[in-house]
N, C-alpha and C. Protein backbone atom coordinates (compact mmCIF):
# COMPACT_ATOMS: atom_id res chain seq x y z
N UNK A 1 116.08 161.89 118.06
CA UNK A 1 115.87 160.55 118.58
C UNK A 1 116.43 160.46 120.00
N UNK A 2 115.52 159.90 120.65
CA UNK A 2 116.09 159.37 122.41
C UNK A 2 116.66 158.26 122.22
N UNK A 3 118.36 158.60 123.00
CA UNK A 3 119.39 157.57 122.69
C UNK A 3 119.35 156.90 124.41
N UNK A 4 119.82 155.90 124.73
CA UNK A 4 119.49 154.75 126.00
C UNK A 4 120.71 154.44 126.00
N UNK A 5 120.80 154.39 127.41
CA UNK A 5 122.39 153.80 127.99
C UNK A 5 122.14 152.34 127.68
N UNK A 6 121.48 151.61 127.68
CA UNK A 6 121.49 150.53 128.08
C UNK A 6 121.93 149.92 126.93
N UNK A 7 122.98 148.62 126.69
CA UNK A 7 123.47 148.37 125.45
C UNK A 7 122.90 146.53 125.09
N UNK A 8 122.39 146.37 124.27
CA UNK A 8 121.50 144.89 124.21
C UNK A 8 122.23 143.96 122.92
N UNK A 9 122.23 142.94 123.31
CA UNK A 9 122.75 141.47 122.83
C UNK A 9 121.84 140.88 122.00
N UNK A 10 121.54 141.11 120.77
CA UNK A 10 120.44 139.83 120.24
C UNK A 10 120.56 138.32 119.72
N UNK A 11 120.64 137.73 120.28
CA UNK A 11 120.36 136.17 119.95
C UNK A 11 120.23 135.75 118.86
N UNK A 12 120.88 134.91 118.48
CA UNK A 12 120.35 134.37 116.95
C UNK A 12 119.09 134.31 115.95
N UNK A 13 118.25 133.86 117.21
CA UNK A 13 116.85 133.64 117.15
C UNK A 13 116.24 134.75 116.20
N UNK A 14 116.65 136.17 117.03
CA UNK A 14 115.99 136.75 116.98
C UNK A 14 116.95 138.30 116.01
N UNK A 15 117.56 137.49 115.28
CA UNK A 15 118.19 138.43 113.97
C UNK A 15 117.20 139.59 113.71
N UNK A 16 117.64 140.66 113.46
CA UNK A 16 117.20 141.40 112.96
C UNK A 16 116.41 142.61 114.23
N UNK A 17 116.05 142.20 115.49
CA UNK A 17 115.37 142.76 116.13
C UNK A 17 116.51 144.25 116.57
N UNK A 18 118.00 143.50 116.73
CA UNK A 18 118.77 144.47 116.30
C UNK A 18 118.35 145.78 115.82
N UNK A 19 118.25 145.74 114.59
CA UNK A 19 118.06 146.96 113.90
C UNK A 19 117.08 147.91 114.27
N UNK A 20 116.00 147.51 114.85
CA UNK A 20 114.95 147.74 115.30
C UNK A 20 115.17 148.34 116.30
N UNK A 21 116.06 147.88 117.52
CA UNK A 21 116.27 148.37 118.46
C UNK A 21 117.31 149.39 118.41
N UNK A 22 118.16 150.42 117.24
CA UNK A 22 119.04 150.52 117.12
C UNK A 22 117.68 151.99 116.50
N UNK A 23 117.16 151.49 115.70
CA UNK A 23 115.88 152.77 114.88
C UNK A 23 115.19 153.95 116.04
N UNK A 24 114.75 152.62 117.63
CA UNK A 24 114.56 153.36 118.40
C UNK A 24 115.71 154.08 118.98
N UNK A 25 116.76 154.34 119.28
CA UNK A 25 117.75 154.82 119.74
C UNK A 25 118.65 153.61 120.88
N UNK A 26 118.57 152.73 121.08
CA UNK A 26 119.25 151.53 121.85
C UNK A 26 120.53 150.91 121.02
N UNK A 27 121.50 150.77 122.18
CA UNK A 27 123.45 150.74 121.30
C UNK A 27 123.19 148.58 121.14
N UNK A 28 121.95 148.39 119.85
CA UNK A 28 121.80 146.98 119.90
C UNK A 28 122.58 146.18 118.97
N UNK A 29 123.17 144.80 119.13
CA UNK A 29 124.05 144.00 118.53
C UNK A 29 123.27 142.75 118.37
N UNK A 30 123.71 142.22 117.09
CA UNK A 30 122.80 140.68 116.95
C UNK A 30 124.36 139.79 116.74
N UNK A 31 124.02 138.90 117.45
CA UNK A 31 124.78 137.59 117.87
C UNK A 31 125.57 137.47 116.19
N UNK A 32 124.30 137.03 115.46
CA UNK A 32 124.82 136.48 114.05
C UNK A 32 125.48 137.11 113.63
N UNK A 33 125.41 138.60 113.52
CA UNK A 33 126.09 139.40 112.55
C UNK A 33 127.73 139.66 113.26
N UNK A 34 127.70 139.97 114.67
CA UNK A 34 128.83 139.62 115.26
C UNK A 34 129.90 138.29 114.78
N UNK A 35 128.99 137.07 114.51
CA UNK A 35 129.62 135.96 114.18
C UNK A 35 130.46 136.10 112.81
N UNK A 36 129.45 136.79 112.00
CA UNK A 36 129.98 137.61 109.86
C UNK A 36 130.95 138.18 110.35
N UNK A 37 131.11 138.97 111.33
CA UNK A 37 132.35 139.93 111.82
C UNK A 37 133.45 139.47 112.47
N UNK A 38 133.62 138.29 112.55
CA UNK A 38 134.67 137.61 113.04
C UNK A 38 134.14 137.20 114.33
N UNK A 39 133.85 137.63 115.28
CA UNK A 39 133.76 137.06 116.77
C UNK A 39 133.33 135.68 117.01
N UNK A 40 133.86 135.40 117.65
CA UNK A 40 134.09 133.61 118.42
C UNK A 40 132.58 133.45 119.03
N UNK A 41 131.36 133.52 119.12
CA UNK A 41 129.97 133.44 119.51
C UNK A 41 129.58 132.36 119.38
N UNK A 42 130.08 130.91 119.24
CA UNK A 42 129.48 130.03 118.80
C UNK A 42 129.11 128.87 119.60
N UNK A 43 128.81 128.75 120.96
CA UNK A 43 128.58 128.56 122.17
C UNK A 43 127.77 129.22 122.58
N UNK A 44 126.56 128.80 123.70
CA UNK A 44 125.79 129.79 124.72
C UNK A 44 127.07 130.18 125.41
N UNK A 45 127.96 129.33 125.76
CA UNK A 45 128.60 130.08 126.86
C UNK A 45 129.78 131.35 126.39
N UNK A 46 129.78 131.26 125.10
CA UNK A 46 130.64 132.70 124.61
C UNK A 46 129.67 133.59 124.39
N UNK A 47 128.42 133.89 123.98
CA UNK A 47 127.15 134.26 123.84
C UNK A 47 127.18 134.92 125.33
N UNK A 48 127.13 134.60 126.42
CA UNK A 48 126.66 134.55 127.96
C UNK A 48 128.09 135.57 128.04
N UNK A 49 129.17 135.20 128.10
CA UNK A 49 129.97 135.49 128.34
C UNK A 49 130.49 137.09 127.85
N UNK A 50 130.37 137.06 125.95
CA UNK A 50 130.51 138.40 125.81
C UNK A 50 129.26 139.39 126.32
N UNK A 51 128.16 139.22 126.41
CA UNK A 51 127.34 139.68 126.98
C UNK A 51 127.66 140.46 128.71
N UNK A 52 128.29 139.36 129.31
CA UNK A 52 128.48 140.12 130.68
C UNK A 52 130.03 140.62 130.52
N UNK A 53 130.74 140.62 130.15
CA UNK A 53 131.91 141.68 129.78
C UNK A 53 131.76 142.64 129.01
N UNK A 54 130.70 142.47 127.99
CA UNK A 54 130.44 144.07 127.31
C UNK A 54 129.02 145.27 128.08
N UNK A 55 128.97 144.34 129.78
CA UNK A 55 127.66 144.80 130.44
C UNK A 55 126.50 145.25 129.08
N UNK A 56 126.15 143.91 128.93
CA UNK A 56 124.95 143.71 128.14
C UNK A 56 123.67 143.02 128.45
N UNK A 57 122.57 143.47 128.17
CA UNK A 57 121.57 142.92 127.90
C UNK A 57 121.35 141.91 127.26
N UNK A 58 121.07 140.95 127.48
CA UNK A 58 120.51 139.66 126.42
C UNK A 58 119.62 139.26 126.42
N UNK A 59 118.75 139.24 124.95
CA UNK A 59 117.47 139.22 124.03
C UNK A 59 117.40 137.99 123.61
N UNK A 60 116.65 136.68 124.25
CA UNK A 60 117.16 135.19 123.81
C UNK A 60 115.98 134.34 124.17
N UNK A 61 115.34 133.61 122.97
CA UNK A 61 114.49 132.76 122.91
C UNK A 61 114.45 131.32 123.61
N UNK A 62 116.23 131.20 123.54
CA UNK A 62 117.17 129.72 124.30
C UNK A 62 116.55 129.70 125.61
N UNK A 63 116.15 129.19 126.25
CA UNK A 63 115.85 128.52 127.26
C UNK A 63 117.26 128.42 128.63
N UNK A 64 117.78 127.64 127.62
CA UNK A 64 118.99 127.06 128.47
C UNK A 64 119.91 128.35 128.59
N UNK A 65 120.12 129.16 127.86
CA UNK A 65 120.46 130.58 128.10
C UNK A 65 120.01 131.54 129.12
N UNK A 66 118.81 130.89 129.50
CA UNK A 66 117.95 132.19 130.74
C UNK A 66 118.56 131.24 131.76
N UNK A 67 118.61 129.86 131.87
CA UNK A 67 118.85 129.66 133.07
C UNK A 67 120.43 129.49 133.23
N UNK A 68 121.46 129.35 132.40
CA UNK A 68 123.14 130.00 132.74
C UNK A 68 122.81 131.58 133.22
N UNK A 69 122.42 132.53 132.41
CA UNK A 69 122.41 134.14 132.75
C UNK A 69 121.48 133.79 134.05
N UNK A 70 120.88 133.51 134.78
CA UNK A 70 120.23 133.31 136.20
C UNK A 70 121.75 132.69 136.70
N UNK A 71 122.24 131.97 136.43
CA UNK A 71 123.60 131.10 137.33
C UNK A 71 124.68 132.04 137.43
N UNK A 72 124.47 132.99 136.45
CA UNK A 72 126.02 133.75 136.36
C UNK A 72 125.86 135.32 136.79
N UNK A 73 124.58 135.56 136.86
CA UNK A 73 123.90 137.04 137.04
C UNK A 73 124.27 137.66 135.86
N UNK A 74 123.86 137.74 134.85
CA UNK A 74 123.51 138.15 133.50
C UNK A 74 122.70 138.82 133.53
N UNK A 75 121.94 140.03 133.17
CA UNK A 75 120.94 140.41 132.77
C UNK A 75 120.14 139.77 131.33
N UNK A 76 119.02 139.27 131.68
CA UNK A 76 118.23 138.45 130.31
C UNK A 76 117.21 138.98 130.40
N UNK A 77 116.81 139.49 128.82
CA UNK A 77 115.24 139.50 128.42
C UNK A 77 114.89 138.37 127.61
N UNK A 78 114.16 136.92 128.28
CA UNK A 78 113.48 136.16 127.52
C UNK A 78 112.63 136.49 126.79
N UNK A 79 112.63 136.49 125.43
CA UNK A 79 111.38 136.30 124.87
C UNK A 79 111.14 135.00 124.10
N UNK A 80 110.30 134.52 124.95
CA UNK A 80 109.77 133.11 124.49
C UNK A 80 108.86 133.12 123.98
N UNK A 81 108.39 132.87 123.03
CA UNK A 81 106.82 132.49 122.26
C UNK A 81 106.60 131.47 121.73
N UNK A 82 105.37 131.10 120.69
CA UNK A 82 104.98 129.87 120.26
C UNK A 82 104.75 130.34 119.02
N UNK A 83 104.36 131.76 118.90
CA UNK A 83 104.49 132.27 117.05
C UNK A 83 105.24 132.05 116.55
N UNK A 84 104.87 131.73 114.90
CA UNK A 84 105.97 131.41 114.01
C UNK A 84 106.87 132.24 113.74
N UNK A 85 105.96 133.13 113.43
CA UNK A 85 106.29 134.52 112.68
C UNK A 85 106.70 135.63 113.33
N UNK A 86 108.01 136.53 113.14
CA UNK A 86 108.58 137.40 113.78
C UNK A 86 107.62 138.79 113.51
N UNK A 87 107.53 139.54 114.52
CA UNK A 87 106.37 140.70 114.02
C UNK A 87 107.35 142.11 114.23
N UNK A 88 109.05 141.93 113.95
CA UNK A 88 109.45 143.29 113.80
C UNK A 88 110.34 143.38 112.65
């Protein structure tokens, strides 16, 4: 398996994409499960925050999340859609 420097943040939203990204070889974390594990995440702005201290990627449907990570220089991958249904 091809393993990736790059280390990614998943959003609540989007539970589970984690794993997925973790199958392809990417070092990926989901918000929620962080939260089961004790961590303080319960804010965009602790969300935003551990993200740019653990130089992370963030995977986030929030809106208001793309535009703090634009204010703070965050790296964000929006994925916004209108499907119901998650397809991973």
């Amino acid at each position: 398996m091809v393993r990736h420097d790059m280390k990614i943040l998943v959003d609540e939203s989007d539970d589970g994409l984690d794993e997925k990204l973790r199958e392809i070889g990417y070092e990926a974390y989901s918000v929620k499960k962080l939260i089961a594990e004790g961590k303080r995440l319960h804010s965009d702005y602790s969300v935003l925050k551990y993200a740019r201290e653990n130089k992370m990627l963030l995977i986030t449907r929030d809106a208001e999340n793309g535009l703090s990570c634009e204010e703070n220089n965050t790296p964000i991958f929006a994925s916004i859609t209108t499907r119901s249904s998650k397809s991973y």
